[in-house]
Protein backbone atom coordinates (compact mmCIF):
# COMPACT_ATOMS: atom_id res chain seq x y z
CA UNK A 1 -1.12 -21.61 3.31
CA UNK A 2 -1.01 -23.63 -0.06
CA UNK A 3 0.28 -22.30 -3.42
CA UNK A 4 -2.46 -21.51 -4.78
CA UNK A 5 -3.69 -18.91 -1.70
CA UNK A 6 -0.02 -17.54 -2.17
CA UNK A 7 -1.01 -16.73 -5.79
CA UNK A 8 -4.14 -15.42 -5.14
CA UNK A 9 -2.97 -12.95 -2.52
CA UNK A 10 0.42 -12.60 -5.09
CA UNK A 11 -2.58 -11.34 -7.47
CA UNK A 12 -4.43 -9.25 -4.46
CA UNK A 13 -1.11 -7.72 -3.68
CA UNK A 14 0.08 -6.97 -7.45
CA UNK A 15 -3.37 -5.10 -8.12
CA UNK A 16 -3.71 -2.62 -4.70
CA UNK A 17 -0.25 -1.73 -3.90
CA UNK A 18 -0.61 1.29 -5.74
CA UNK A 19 -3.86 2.27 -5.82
CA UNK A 20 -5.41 4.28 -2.88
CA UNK A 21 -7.62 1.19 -1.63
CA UNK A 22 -5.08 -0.34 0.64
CA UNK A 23 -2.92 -3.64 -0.25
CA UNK A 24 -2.72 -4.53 2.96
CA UNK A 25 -6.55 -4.24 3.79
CA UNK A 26 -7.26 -6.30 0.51
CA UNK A 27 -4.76 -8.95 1.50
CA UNK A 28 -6.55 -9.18 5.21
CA UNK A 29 -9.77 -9.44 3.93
CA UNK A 30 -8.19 -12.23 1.10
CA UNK A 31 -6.89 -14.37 3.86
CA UNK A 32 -10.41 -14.19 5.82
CA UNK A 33 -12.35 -15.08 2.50
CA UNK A 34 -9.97 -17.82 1.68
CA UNK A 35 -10.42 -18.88 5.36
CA UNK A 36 -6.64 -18.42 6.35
CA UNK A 37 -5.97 -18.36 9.86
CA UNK A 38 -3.88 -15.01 10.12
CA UNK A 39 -0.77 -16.68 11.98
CA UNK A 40 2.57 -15.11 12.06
CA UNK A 41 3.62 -16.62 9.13
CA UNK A 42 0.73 -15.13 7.45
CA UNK A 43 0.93 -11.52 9.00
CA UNK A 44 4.92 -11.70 7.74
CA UNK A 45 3.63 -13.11 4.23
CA UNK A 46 1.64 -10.01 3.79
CA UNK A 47 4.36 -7.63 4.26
CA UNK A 48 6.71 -9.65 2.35
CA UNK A 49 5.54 -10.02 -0.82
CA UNK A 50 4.59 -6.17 -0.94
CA UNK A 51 8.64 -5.98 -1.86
CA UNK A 52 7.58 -8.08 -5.28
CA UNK A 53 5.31 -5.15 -5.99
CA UNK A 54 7.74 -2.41 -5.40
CA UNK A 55 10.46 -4.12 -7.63
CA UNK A 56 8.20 -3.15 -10.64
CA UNK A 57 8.49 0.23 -9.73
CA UNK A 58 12.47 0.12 -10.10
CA UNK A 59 12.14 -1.52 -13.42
CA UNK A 60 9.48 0.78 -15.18
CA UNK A 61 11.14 4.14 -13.80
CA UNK A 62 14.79 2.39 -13.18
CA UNK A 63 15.99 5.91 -15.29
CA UNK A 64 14.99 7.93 -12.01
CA UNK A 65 16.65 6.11 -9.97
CA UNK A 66 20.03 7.25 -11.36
CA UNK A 67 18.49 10.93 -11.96
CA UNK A 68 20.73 12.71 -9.03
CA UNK A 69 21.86 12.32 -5.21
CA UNK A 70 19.28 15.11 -4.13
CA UNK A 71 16.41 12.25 -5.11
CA UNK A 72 17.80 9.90 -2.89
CA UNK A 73 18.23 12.04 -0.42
CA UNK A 74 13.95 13.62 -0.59
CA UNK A 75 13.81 9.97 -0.54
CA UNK A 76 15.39 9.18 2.58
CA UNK A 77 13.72 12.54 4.24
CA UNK A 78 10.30 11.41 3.48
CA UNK A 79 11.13 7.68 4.83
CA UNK A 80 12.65 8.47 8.52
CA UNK A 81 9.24 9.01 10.00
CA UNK A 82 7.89 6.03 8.78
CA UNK A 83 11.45 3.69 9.95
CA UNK A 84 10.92 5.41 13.25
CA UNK A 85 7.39 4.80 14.04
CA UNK A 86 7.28 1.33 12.23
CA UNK A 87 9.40 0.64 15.26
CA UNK A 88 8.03 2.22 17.81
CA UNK A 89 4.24 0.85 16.87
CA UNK A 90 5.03 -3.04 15.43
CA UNK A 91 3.49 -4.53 18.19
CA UNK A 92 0.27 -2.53 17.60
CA UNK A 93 0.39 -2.76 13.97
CA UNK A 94 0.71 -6.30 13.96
CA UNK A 95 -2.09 -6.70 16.28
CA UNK A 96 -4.41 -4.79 13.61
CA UNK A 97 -2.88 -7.16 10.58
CA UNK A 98 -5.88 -9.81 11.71
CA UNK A 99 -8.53 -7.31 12.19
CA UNK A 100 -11.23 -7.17 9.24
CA UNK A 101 -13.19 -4.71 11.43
CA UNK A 102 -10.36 -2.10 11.47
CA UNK A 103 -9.73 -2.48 7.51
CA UNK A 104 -13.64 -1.85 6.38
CA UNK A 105 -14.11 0.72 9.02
CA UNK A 106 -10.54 2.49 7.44
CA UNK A 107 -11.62 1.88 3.52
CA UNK A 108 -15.05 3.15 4.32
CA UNK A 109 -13.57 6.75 6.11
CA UNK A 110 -11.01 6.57 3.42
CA UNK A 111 -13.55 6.23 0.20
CA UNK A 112 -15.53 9.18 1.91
CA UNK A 113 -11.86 11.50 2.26
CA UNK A 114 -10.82 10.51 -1.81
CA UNK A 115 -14.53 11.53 -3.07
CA UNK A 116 -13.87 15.49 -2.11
CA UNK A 117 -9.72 15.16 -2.98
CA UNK A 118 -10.25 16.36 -6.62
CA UNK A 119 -11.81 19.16 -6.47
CA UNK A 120 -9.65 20.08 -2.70
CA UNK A 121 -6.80 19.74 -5.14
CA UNK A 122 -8.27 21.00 -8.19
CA UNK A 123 -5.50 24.17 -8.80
CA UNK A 124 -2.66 21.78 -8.26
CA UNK A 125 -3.58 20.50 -11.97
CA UNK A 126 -3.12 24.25 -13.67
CA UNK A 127 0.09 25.02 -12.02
CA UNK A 128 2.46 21.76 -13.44
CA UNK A 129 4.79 20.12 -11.78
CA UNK A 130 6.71 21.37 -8.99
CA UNK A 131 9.85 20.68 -7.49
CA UNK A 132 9.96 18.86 -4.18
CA UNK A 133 11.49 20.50 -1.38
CA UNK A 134 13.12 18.70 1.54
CA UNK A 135 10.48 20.14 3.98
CA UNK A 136 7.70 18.95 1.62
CA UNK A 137 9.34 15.39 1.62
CA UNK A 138 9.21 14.79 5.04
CA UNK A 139 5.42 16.17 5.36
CA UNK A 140 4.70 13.56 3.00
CA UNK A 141 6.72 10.88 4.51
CA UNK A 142 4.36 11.87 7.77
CA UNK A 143 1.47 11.27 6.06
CA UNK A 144 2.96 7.99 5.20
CA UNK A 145 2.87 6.17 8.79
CA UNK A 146 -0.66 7.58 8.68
CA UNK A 147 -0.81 4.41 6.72
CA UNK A 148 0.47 1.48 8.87
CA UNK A 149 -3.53 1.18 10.07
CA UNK A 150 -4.16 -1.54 7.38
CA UNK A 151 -7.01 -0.29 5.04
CA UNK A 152 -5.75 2.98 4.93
CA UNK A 153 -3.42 2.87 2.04
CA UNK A 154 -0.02 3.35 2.02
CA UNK A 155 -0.28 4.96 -1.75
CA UNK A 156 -3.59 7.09 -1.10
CA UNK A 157 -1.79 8.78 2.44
CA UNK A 158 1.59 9.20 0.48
CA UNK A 159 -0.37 10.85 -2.59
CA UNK A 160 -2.51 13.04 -0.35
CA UNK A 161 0.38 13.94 1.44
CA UNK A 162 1.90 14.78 -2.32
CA UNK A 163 -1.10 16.89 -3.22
CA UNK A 164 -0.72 18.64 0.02
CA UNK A 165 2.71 20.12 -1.12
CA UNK A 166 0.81 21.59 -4.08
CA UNK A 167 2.03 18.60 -6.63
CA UNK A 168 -0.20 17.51 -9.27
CA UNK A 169 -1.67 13.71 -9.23
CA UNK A 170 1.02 12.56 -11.76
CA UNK A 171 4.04 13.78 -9.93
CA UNK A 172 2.10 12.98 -6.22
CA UNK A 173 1.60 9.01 -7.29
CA UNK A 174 4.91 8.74 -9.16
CA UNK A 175 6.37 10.21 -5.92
CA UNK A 176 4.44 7.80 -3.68
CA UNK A 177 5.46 4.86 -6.17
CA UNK A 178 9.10 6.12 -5.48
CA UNK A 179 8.75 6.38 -1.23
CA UNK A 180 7.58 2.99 -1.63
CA UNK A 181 10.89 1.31 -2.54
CA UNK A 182 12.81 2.22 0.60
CA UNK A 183 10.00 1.65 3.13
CA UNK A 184 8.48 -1.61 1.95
CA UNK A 185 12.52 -3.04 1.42
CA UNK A 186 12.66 -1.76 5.50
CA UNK A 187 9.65 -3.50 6.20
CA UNK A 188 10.49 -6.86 4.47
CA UNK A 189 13.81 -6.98 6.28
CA UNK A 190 12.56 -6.04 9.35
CA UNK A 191 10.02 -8.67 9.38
CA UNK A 192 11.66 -11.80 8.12
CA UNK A 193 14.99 -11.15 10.86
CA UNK A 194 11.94 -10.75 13.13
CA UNK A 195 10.49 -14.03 11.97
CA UNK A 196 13.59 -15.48 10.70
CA UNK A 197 12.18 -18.93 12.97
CA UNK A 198 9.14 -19.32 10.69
CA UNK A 199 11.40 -19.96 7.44
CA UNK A 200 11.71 -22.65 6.00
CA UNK A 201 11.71 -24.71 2.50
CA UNK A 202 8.14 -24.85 2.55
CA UNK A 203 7.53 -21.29 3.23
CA UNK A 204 10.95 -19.76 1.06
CA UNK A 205 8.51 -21.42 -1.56
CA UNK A 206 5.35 -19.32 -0.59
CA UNK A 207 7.42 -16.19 -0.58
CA UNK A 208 8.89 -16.88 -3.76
CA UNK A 209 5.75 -17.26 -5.23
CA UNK A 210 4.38 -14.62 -3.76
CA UNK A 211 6.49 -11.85 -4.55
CA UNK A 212 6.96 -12.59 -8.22
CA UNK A 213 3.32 -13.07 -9.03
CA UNK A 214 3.08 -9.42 -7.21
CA UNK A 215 5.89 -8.68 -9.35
CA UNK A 216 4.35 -9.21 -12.65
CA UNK A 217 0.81 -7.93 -11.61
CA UNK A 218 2.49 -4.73 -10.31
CA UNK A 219 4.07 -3.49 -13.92
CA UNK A 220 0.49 -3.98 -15.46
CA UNK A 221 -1.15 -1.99 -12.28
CA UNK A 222 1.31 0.92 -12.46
CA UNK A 223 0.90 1.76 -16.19
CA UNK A 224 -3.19 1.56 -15.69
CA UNK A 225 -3.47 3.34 -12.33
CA UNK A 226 -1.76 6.56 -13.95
CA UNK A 227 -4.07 6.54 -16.96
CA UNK A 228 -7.10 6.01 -14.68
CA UNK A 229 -5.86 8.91 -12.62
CA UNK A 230 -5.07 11.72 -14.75
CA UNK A 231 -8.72 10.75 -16.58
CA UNK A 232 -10.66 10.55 -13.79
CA UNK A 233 -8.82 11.17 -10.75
CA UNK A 234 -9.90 9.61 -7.26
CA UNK A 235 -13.39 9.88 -7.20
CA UNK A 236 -13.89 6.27 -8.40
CA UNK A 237 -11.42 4.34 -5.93
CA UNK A 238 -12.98 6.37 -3.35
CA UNK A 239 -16.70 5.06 -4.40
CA UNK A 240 -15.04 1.77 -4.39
CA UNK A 241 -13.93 1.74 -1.02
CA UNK A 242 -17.06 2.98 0.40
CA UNK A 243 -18.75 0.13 -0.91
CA UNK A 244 -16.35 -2.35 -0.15
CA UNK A 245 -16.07 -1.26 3.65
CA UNK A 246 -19.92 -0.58 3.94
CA UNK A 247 -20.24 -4.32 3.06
CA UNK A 248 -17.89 -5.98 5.16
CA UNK A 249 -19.32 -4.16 8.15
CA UNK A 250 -22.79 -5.12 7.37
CA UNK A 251 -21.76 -9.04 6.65
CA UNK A 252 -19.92 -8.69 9.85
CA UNK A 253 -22.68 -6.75 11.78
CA UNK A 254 -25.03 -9.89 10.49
CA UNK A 255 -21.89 -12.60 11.54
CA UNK A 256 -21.55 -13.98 8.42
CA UNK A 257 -18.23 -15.46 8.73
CA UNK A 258 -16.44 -14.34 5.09
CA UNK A 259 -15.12 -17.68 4.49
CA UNK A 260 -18.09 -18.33 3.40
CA UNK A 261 -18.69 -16.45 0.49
């Protein structure tokens, strides 16, 4: 990988991580289009530089974070089922991380789910904002490891799983923005003392670079993905997934190798 890829997928990575069209998908079909051979180092990259993107979320709502105890705590509820099961299914999940075919097929059944989730959710918007219960937290953080198949979105599950518990879209994404810190810090640990072997000056560098070009695309994302959503809600990210998926399976149901284009 050379620094410029690591910027480009920096960039990929700052604009998806929270919007419901799946950072990780984008990334996988980045790497294919840039014609980078998803190695381990590659697969770990992915994962890594996610924790760039999450930072931003500390620093735009750093006054939550010092809000009360009982927010760390939702927090913490709504994360074990994803620490467990990230476990339990890392040798599966990493064997999807190189698989183009699973992320179009997942954006294009995802797109289809988000075009019906405004108006399925539609009184959630008239009643405010609610408080999250404990229960509620951990429902969401279930529909969280819905999202370890890459092109589902970690942010779209999260949210739906929000809406679910009768939040509205503000308080769903600012909750899924929140969820995010603890689980994509877990994952970045977890992989690099997995792949502590594949570091080295060269590919500190690549990380670096990575995570604070996420980093600085992330703040700008955050801001615009909350205007975009209380305006028009999901209707549009899931009209852009359908699209996106439906083409990748036709180039790849014509073998047109993506590198290409």
């Amino acid at each position: 990988m050379t620094t410029f890829e690591a910027i480009v997928l920096g960039i990929i990575e700052g604009l998806t991580e929270f919007l419901p069209i799946s950072s990780t998908g984008h990334m996988i079909i980045g790497t294919a289009i840039l014609g980078i051979q998803p190695d381990d180092f590659v697969k770990m990259f992915t994962v890594n530089i996610q924790f760039g993107a999450i930072l931003s979320v500390v620093v735009l709502y750093w006054k939550k974070f010092f809000q009360s105890m009982d927010f760390y705590y939702k927090l913490i509820v709504a994360f074990i089922p994803a620490a467990i099961f990230g476990v339990l299914l890392d040798k599966y999940i990493d064997a999807l991380l190189g698989s183009v075919e699973a992320v179009a097929l997942a954006l294009l059944l995802g797109g289809i789910v988000l075009l019906f989730i405004d108006k399925y959710f539609a009184a959630n918007e008239k009643e405010g904002e609610k408080d999250i219960s404990y229960l509620s937290a951990l429902k969401i953080g279930f529909f969280q490891v819905i999202s370890m198949i890459p092109g589902v979105s970690r942010s779209g599950a999260t949210i739906v799983g929000g809406l679910s518990q009768k939040l509205n879209r503000k308080q769903a994404a600012e909750f899924s923005f929140f969820l995010a810190v603890p689980t994509m810090a877990a994952a970045t640990c977890f992989k690099l003392l997995k792949n502590y072997k594949l570091i080295d000056a060269s590919n500190i560098k690549l990380l670096l670079i990575g995570n604070a070009v996420a980093f600085i695309v992330a703040l700008i994302a955050i801001k615009a993905f909350i205007g975009i959503l209380n305006k028009y809600g999901f209707r549009w990210f899931g009209v852009y997934r359908i699209i996106i998926g439906a083409v990748i399976i036709i180039l790849l149901a014509l073998k047109i190798n993506l590198a290409v284009l």
